[in-house]
C-alpha atoms as a PDB file:
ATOM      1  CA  UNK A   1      38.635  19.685  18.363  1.00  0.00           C
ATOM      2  CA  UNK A   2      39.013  15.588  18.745  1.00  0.00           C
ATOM      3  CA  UNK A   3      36.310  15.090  20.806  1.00  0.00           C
ATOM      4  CA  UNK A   4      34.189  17.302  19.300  1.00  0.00           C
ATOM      5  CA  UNK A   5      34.843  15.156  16.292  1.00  0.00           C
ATOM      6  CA  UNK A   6      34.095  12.291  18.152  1.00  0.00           C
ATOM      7  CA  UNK A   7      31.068  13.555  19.624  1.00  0.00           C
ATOM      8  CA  UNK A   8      29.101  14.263  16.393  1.00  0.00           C
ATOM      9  CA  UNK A   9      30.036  10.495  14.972  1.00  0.00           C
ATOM     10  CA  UNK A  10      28.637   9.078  18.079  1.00  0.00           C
ATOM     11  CA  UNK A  11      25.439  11.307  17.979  1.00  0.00           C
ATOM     12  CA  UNK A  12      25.774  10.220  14.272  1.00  0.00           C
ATOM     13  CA  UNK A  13      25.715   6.299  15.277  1.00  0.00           C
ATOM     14  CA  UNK A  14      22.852   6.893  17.934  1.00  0.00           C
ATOM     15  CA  UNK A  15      20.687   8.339  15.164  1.00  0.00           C
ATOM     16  CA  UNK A  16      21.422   5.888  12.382  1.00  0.00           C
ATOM     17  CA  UNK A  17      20.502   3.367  15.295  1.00  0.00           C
ATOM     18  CA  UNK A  18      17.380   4.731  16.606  1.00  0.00           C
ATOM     19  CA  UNK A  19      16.086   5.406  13.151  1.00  0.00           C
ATOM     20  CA  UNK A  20      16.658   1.902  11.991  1.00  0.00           C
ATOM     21  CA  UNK A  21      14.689   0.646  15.261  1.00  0.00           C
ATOM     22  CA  UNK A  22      11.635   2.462  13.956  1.00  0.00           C
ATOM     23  CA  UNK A  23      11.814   1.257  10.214  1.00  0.00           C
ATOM     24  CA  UNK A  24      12.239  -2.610  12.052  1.00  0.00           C
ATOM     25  CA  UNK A  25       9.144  -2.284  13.715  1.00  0.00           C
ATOM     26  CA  UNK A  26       7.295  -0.860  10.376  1.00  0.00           C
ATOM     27  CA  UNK A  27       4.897  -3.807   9.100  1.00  0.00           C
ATOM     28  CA  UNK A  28       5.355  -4.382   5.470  1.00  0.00           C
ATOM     29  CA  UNK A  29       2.412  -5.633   2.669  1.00  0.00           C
ATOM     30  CA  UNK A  30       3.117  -7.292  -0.764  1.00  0.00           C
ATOM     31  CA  UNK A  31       1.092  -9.031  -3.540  1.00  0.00           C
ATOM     32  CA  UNK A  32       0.083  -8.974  -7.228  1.00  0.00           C
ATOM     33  CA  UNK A  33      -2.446  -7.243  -9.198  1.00  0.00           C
ATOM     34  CA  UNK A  34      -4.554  -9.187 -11.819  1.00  0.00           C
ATOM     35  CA  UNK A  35      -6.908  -7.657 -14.255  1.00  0.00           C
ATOM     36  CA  UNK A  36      -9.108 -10.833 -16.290  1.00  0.00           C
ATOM     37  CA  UNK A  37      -5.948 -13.203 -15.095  1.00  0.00           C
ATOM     38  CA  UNK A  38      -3.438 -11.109 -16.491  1.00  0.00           C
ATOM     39  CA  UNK A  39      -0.721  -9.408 -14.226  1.00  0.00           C
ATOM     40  CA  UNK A  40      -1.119  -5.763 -14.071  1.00  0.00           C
ATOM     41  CA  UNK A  41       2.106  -3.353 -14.203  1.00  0.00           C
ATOM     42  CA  UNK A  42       2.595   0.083 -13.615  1.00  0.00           C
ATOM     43  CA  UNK A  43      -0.867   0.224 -11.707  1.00  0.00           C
ATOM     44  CA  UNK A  44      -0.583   2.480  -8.226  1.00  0.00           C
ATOM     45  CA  UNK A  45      -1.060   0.565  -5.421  1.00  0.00           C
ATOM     46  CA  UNK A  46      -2.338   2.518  -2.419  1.00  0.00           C
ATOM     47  CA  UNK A  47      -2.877   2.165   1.350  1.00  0.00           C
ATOM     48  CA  UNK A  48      -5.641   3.753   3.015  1.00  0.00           C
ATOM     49  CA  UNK A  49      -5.886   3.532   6.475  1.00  0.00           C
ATOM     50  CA  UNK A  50      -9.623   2.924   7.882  1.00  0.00           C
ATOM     51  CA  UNK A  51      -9.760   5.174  10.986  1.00  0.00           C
ATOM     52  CA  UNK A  52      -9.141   8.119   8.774  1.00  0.00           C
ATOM     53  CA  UNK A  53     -11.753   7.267   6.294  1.00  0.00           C
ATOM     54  CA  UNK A  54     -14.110   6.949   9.053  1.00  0.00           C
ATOM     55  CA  UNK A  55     -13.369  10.211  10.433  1.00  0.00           C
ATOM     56  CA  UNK A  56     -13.692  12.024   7.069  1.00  0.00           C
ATOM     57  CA  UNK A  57      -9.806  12.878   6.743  1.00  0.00           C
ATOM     58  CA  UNK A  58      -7.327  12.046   4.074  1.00  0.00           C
ATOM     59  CA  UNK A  59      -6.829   7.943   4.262  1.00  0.00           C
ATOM     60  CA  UNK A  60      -3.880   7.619   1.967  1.00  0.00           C
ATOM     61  CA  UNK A  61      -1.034   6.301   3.962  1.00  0.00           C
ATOM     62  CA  UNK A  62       1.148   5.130   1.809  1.00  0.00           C
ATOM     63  CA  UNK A  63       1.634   3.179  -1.523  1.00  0.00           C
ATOM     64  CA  UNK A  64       3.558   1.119  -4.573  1.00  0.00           C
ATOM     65  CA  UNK A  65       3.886   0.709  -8.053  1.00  0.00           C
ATOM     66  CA  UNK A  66       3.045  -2.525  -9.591  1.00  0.00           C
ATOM     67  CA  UNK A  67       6.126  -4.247 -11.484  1.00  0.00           C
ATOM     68  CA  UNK A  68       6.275  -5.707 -14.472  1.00  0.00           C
ATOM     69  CA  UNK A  69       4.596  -9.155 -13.453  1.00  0.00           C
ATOM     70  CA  UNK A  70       1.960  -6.960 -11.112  1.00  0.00           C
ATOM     71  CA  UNK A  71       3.989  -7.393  -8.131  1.00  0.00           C
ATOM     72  CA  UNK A  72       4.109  -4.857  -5.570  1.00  0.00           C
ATOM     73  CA  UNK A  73       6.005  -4.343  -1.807  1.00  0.00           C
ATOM     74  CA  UNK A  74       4.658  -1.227   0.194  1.00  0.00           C
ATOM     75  CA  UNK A  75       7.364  -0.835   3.187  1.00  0.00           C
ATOM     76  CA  UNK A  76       7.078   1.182   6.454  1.00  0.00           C
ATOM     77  CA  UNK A  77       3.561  -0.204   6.863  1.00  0.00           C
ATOM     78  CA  UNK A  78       2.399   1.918  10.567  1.00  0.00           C
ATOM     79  CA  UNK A  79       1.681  -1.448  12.641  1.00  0.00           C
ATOM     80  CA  UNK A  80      -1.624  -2.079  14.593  1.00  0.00           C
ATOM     81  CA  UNK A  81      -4.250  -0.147  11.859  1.00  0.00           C
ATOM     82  CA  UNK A  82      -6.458  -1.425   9.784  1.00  0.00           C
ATOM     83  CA  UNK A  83      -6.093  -0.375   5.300  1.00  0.00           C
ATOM     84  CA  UNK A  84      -7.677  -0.667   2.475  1.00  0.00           C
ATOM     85  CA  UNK A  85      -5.339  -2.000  -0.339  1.00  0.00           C
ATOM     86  CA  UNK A  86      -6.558  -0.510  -3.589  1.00  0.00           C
ATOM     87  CA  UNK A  87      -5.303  -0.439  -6.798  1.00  0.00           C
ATOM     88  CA  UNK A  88      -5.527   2.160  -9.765  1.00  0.00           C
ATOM     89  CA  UNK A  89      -4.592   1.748 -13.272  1.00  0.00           C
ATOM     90  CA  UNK A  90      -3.788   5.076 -14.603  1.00  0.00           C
ATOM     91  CA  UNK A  91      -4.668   4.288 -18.639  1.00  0.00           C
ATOM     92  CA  UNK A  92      -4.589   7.976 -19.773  1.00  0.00           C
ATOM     93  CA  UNK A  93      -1.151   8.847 -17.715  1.00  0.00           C
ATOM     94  CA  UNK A  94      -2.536  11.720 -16.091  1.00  0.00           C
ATOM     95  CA  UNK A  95      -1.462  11.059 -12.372  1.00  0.00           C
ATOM     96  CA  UNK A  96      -5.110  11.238 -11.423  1.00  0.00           C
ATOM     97  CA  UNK A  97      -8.351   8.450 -10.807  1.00  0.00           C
ATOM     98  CA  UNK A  98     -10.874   9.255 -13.939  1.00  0.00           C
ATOM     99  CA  UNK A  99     -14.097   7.478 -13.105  1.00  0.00           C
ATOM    100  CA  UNK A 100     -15.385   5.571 -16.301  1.00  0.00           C
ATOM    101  CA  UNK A 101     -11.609   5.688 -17.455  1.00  0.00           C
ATOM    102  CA  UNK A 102      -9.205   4.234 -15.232  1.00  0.00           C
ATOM    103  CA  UNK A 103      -9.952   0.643 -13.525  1.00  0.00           C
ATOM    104  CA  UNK A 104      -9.669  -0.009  -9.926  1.00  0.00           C
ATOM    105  CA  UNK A 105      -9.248  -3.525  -7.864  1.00  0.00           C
ATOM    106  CA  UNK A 106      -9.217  -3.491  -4.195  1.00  0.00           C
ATOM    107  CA  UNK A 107      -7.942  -6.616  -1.887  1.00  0.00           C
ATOM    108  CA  UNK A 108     -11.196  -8.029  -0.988  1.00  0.00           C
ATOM    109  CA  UNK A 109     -13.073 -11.755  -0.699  1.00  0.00           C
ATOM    110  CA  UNK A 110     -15.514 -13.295  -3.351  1.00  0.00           C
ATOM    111  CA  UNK A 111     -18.754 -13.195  -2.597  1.00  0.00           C
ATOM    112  CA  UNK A 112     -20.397 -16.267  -4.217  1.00  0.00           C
ATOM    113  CA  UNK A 113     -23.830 -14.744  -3.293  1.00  0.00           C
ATOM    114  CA  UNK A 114     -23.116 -11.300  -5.099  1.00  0.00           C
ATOM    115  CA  UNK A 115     -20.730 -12.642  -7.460  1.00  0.00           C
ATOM    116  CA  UNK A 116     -18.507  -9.592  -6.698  1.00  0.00           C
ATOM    117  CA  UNK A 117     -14.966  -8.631  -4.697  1.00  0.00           C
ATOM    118  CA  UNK A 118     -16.231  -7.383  -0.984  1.00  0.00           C
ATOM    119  CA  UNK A 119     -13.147  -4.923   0.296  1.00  0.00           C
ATOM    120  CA  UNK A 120     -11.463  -6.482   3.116  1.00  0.00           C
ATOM    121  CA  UNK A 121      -9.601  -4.566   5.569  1.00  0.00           C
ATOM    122  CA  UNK A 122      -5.675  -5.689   6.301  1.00  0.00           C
ATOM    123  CA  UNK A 123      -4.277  -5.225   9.458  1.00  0.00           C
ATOM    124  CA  UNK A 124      -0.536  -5.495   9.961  1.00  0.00           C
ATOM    125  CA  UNK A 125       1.504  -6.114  13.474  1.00  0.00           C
ATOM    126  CA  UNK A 126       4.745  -4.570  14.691  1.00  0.00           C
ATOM    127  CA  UNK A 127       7.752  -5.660  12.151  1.00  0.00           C
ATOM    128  CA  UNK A 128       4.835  -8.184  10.859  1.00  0.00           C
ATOM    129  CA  UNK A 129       5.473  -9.013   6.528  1.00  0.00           C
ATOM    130  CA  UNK A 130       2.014  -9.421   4.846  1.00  0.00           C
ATOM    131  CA  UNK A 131       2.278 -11.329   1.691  1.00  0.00           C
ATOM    132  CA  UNK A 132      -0.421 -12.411  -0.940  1.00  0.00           C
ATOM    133  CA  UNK A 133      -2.475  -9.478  -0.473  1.00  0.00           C
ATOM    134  CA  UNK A 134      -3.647 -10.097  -4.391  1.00  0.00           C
ATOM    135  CA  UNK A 135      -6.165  -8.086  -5.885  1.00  0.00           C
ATOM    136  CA  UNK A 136      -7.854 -10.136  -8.314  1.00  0.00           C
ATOM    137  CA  UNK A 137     -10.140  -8.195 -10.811  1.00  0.00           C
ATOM    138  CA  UNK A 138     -10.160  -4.450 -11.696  1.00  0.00           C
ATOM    139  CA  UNK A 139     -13.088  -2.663 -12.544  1.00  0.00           C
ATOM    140  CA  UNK A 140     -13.986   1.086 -14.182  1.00  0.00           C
ATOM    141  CA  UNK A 141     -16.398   2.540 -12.428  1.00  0.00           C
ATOM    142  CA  UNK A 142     -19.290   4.437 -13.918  1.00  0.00           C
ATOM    143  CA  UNK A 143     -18.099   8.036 -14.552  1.00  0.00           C
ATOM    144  CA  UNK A 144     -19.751  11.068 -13.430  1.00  0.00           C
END
């Protein structure tokens, strides 16, 4: 009975181990979320990964909730893709985007030509930690 007791810690161990080798090499993104200067909280924070958007399928690949000083830390970022970061500020608490409602931001660049926020694609390496991926203005979209 012994070994088989010390059998299943071992397997136990090996497990633990192997699973904490894959969450190491995870990439990890963090920033804030600004809205006319002012630091956005409780706004969802969402991933979405380019090559699925491309190919038509479900991009969301994972996400965060901004804190109280619009902070946000997505974790077990898939390494060597390229995302979208977006943000969504759900005002009416309905767990859902309502166009001409709820404003959005996405990580982008300012265009001093357009005078607008061009999305810009983040790509994160093998156990890489992204930091000051901001998004700086949200918007609400025309609704439909």
């Amino acid at each position: 009975m012994r070994k088989w007791w010390i059998l299943l810690v071992g397997v136990g161990v090996a497990l633990t181990f192997l699973a904490c080798e894959e969450a190491l090499e995870k990439g990890q993104i963090s920033g804030n979320v600004k809205d006319e200067g002012q630091n956005v909280s409780g706004a969802y924070v969402l991933l979405l990964e380019e090559g699925k958007m491309l190919a038509g399928e479900s991009p969301l690949s994972n996400g965060s909730l901004t804190g109280a000083e619009g902070n946000y830390h997505i974790l077990l970022v898939e390494p060597n893709k390229k995302y979208y970061v977006v943000a969504v500020k759900d005002t009416n608490g309905d767990t859902k985007y309502t166009p001409g409602e709820d404003p959005i931001g996405y990580y982008g660049r300012f265009s001093e030509t357009t005078r607008t926020w061009i999305p810009w694609f983040v790509e994160v390496g093998s156990g890489e930690k992204k930091r000051g991926i901001n998004i700086e203005e949200m918007y609400i979209l025309p609704g439909f």
